[in-house]
C-alpha atoms as a PDB file:
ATOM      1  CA  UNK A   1     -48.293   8.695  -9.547  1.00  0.00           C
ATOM      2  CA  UNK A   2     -46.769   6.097  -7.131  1.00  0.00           C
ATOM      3  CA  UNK A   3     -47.320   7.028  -3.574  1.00  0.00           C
ATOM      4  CA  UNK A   4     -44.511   3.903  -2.620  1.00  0.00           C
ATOM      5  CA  UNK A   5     -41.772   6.823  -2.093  1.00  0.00           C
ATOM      6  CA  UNK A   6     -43.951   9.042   0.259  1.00  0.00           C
ATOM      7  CA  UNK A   7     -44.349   6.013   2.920  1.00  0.00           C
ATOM      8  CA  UNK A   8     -40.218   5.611   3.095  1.00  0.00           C
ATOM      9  CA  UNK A   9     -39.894   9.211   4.485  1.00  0.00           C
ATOM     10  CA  UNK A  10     -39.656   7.417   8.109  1.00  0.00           C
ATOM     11  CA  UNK A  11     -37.054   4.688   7.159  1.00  0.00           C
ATOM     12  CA  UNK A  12     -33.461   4.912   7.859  1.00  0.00           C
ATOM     13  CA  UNK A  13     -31.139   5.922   4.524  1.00  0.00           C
ATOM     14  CA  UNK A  14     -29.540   2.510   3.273  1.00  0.00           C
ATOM     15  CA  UNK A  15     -25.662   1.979   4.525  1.00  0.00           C
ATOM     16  CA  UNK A  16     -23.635   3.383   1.327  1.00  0.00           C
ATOM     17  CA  UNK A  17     -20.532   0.912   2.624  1.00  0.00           C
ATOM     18  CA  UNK A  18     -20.869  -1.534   4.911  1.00  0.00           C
ATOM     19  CA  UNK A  19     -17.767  -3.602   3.512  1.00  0.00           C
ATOM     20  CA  UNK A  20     -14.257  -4.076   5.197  1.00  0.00           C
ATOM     21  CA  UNK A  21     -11.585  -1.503   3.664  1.00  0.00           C
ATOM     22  CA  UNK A  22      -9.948  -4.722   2.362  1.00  0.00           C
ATOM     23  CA  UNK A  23     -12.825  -6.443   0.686  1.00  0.00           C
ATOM     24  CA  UNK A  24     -12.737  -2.959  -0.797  1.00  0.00           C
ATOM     25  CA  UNK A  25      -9.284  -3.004  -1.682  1.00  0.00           C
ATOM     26  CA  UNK A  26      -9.788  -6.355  -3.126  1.00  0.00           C
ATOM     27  CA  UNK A  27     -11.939  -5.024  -5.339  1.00  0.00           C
ATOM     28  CA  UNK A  28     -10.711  -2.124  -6.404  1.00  0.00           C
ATOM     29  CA  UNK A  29      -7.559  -4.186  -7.669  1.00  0.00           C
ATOM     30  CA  UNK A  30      -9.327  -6.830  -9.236  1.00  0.00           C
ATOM     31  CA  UNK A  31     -11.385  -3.953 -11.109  1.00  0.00           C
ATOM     32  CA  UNK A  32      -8.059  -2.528 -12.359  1.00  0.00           C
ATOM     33  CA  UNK A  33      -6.883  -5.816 -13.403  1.00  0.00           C
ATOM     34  CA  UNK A  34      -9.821  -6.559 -15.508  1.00  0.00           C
ATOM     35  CA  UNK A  35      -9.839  -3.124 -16.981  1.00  0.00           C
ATOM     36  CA  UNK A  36      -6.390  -2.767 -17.933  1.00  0.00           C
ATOM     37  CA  UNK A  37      -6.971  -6.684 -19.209  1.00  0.00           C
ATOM     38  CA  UNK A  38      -9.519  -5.520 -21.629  1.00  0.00           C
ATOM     39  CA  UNK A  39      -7.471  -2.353 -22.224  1.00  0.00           C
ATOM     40  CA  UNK A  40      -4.926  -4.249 -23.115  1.00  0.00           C
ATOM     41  CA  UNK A  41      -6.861  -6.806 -25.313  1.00  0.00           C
ATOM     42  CA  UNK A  42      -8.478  -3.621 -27.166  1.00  0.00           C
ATOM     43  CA  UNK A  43      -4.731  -2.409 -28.436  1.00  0.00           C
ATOM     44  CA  UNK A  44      -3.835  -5.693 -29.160  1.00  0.00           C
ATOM     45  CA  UNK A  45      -6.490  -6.012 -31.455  1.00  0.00           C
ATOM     46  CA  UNK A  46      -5.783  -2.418 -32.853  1.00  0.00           C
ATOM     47  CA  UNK A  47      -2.273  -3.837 -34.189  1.00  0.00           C
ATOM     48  CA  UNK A  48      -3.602  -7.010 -35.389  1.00  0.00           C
ATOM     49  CA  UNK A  49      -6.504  -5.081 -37.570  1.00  0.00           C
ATOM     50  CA  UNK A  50      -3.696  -2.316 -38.969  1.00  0.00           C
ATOM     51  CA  UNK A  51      -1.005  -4.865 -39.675  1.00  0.00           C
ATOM     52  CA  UNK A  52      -4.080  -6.439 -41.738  1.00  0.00           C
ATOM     53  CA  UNK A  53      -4.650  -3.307 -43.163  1.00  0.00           C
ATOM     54  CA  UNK A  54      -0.900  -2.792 -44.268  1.00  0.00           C
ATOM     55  CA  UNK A  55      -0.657  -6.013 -46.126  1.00  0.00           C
ATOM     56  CA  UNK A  56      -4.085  -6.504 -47.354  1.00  0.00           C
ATOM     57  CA  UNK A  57      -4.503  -2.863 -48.275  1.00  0.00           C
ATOM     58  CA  UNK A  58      -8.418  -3.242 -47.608  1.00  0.00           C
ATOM     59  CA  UNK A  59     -10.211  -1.747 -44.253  1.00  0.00           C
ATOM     60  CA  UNK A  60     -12.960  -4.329 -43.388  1.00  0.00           C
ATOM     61  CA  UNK A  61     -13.079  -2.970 -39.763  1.00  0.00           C
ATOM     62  CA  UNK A  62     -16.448  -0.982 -39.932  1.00  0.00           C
ATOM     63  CA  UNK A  63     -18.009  -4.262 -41.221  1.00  0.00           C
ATOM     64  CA  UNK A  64     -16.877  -6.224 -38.226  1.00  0.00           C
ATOM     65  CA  UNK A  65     -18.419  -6.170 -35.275  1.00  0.00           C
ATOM     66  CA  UNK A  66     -16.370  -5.746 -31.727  1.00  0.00           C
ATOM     67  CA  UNK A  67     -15.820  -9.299 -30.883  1.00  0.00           C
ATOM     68  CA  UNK A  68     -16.124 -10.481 -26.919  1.00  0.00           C
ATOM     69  CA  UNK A  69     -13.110 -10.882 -24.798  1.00  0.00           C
ATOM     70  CA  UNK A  70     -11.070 -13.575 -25.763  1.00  0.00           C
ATOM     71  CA  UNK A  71      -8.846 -14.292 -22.511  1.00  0.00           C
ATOM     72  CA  UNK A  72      -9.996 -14.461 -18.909  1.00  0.00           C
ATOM     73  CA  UNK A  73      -8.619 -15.588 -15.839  1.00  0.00           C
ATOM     74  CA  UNK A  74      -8.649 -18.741 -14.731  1.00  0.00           C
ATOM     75  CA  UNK A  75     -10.411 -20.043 -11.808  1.00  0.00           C
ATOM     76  CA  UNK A  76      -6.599 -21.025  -9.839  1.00  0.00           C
ATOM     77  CA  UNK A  77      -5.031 -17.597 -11.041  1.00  0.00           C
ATOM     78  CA  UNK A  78      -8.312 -15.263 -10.094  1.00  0.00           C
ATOM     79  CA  UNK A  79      -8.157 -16.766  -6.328  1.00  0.00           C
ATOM     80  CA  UNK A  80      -4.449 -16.927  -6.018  1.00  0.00           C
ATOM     81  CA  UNK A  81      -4.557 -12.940  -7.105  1.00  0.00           C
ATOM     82  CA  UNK A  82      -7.191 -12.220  -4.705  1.00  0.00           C
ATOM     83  CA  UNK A  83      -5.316 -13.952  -2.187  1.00  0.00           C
ATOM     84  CA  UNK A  84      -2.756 -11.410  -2.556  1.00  0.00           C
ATOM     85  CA  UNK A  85      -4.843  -8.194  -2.940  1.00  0.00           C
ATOM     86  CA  UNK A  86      -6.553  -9.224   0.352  1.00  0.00           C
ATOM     87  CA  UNK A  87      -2.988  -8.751   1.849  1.00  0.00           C
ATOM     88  CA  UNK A  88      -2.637  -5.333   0.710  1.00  0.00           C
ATOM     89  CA  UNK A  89      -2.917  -2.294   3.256  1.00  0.00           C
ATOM     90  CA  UNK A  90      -5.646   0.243   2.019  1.00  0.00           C
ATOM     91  CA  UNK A  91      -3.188   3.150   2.270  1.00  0.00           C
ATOM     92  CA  UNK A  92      -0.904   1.064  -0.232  1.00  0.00           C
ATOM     93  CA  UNK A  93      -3.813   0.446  -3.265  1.00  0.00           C
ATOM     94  CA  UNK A  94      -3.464   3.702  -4.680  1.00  0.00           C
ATOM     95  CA  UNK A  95       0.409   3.525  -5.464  1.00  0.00           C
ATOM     96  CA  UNK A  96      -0.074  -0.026  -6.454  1.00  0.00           C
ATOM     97  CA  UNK A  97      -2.288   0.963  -9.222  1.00  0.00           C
ATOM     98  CA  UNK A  98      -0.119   3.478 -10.214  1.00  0.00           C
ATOM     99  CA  UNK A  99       2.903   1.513 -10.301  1.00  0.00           C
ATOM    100  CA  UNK A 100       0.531  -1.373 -12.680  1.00  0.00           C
ATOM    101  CA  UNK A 101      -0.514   1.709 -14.819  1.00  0.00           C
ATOM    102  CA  UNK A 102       3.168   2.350 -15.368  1.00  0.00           C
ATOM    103  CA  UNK A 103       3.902  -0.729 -16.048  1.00  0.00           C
ATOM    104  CA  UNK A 104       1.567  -1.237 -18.239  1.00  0.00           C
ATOM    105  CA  UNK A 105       2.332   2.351 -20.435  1.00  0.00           C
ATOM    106  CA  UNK A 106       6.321   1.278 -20.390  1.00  0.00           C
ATOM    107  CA  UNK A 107       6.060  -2.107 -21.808  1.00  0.00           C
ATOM    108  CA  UNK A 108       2.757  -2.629 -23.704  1.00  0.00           C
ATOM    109  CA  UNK A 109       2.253  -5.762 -23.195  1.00  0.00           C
ATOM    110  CA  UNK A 110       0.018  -8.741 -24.336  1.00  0.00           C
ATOM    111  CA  UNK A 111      -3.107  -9.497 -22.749  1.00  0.00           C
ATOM    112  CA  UNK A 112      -2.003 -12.907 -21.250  1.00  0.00           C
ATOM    113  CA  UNK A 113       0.836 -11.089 -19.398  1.00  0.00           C
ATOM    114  CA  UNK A 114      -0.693  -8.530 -17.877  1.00  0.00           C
ATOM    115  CA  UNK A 115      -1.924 -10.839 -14.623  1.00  0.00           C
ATOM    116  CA  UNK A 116       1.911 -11.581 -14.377  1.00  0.00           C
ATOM    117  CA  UNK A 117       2.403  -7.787 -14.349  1.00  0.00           C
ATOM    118  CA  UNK A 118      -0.073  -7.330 -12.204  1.00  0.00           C
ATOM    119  CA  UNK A 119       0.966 -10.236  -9.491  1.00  0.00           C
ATOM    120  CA  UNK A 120       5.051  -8.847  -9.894  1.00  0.00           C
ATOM    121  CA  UNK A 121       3.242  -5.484  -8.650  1.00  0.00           C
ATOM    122  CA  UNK A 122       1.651  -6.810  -6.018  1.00  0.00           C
ATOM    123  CA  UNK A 123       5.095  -8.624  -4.732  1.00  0.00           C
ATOM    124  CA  UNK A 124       6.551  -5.440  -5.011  1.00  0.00           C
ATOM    125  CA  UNK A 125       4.057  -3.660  -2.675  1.00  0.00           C
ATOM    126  CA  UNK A 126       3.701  -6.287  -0.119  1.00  0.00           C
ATOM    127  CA  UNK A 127       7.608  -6.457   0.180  1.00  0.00           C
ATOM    128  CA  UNK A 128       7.556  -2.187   0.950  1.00  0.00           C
ATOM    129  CA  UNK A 129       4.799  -3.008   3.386  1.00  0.00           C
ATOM    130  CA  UNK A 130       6.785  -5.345   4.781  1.00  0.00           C
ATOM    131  CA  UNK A 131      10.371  -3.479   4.639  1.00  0.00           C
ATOM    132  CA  UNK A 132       7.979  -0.289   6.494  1.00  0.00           C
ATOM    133  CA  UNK A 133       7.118  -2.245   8.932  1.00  0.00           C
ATOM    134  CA  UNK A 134      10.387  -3.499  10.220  1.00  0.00           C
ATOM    135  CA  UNK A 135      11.450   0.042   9.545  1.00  0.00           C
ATOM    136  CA  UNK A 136       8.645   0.566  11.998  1.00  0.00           C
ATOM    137  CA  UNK A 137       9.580  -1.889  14.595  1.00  0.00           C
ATOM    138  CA  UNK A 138      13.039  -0.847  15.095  1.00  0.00           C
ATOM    139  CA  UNK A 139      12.329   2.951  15.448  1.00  0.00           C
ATOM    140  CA  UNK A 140       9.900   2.026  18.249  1.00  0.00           C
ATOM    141  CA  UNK A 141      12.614  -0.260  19.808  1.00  0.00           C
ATOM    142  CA  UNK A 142      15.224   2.673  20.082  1.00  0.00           C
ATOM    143  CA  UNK A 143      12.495   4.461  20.909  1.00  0.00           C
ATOM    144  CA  UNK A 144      12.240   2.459  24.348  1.00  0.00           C
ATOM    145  CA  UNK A 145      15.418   1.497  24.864  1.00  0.00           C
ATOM    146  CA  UNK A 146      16.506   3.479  28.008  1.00  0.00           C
ATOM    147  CA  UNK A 147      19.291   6.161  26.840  1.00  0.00           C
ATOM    148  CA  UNK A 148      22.259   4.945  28.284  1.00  0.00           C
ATOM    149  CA  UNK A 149      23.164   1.482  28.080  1.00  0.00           C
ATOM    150  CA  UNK A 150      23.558  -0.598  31.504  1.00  0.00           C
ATOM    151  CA  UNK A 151      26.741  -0.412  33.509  1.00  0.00           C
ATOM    152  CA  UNK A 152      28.386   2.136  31.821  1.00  0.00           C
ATOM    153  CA  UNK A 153      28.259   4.920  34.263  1.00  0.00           C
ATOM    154  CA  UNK A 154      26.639   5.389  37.849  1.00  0.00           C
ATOM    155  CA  UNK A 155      23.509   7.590  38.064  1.00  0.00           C
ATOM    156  CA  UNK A 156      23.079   8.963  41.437  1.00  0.00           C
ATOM    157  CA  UNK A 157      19.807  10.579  42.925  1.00  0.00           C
ATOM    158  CA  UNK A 158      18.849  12.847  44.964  1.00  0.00           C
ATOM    159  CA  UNK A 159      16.927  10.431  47.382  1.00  0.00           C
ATOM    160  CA  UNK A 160      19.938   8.256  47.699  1.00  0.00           C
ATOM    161  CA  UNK A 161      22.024  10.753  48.816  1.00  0.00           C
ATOM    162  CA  UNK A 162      18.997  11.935  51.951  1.00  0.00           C
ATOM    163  CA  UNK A 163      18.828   8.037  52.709  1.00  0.00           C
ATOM    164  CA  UNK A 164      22.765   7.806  53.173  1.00  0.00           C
ATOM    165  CA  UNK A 165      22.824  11.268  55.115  1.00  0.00           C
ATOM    166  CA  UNK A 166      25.401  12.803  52.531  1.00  0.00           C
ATOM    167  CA  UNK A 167      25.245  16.569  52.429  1.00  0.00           C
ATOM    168  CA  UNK A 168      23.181  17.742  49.047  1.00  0.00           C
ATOM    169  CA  UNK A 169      25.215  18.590  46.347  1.00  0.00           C
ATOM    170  CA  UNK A 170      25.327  22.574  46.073  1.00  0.00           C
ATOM    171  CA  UNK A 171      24.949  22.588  41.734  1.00  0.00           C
ATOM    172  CA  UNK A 172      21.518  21.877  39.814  1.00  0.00           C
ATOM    173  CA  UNK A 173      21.952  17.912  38.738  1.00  0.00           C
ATOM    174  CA  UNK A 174      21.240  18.799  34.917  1.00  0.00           C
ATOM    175  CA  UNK A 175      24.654  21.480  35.038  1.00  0.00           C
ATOM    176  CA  UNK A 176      27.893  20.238  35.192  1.00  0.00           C
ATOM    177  CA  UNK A 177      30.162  21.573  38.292  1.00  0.00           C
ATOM    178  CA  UNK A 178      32.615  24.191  37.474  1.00  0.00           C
ATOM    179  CA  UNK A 179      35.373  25.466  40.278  1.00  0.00           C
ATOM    180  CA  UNK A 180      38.458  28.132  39.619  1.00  0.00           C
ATOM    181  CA  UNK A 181      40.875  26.466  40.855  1.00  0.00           C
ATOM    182  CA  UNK A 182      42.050  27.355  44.263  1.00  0.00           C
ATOM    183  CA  UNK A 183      44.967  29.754  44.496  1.00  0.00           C
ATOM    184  CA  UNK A 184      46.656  29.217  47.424  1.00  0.00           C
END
């Protein structure tokens, strides 16, 4: 019996994260990609091996062994994808993955375009973030603007009517002034 584990009691607990949430969500979106590349690769290979089937007639499959991954990314395409997931908000990864996965289930598609799948997604995210955001910025600018626009009527207040000596006005300045009419 090791006694190693008994003399760690005292040290602090290792850091379960200490990466940025968007080295995170850079990963988490290159993770899907690869997945759903191999995904992808693994149903392409399904059709190949039953359309073999059909016209051969023979099922050789349980002789063969799985063979390795046959496409990867290249080099230019990986960084130019992780260029954009680094872009992506971490409160946007989630739906992004969705939307892929959907994708993905509607059109079936080959293993070499799934990375153009994948980078149309991420366009399509980054232009909501960006439509949001200029939502964003014009609610906050109404949001300041004063309520009534300049010039259009004359606001009077209470201390400029003490500094010019002029009696106070007998009604609350929130309530319009109602009078009968005088009958004479």
């Amino acid at each position: 019996m090791s006694l190693i584990p008994w003399f760690r009691w005292n040290e602090p607990p290792p850091r379960l994260s200490s990466r940025s949430p968007a080295e995170m969500v850079l990963e988490t979106l290159m993770m899907e990609l690869v997945g759903q590349m191999r995904e992808a690769e693994r149903q392409q290979r399904e059709r190949s091996n039953s359309v073999r089937k059909i016209c051969t007639g023979v099922d050789y499959s349980w002789l063969a062994s799985t063979p390795r991954s046959t496409y990867d990314l290249s080099p230019g395409e990986r960084l130019q994808l992780e260029d954009v997931c680094a872009k992506i908000h971490p409160s946007y990864c989630g739906p992004a993955i969705l939307r892929f996965r959907q994708l993905l289930a509607e059109q079936e598609p080959e293993v070499q375009e799934v990375s153009g799948l994948f980078r149309s997604v991420l366009q399509e995210v980054l232009e909501r973030m960006k439509q949001e955001e200029e939502a964003h910025k014009l609610t906050r600018q109404w949001s300041l603007r004063p309520r009534g626009s300049p010039g259009t009527f004359k606001s009077r207040t209470i201390s400029e009517d003490v500094e010019r000596d002029a009696p106070r006005p007998s009604r609350t300045w929130s309530m319009p002034e109602f009078r009968a009419p005088k009958a004479n």
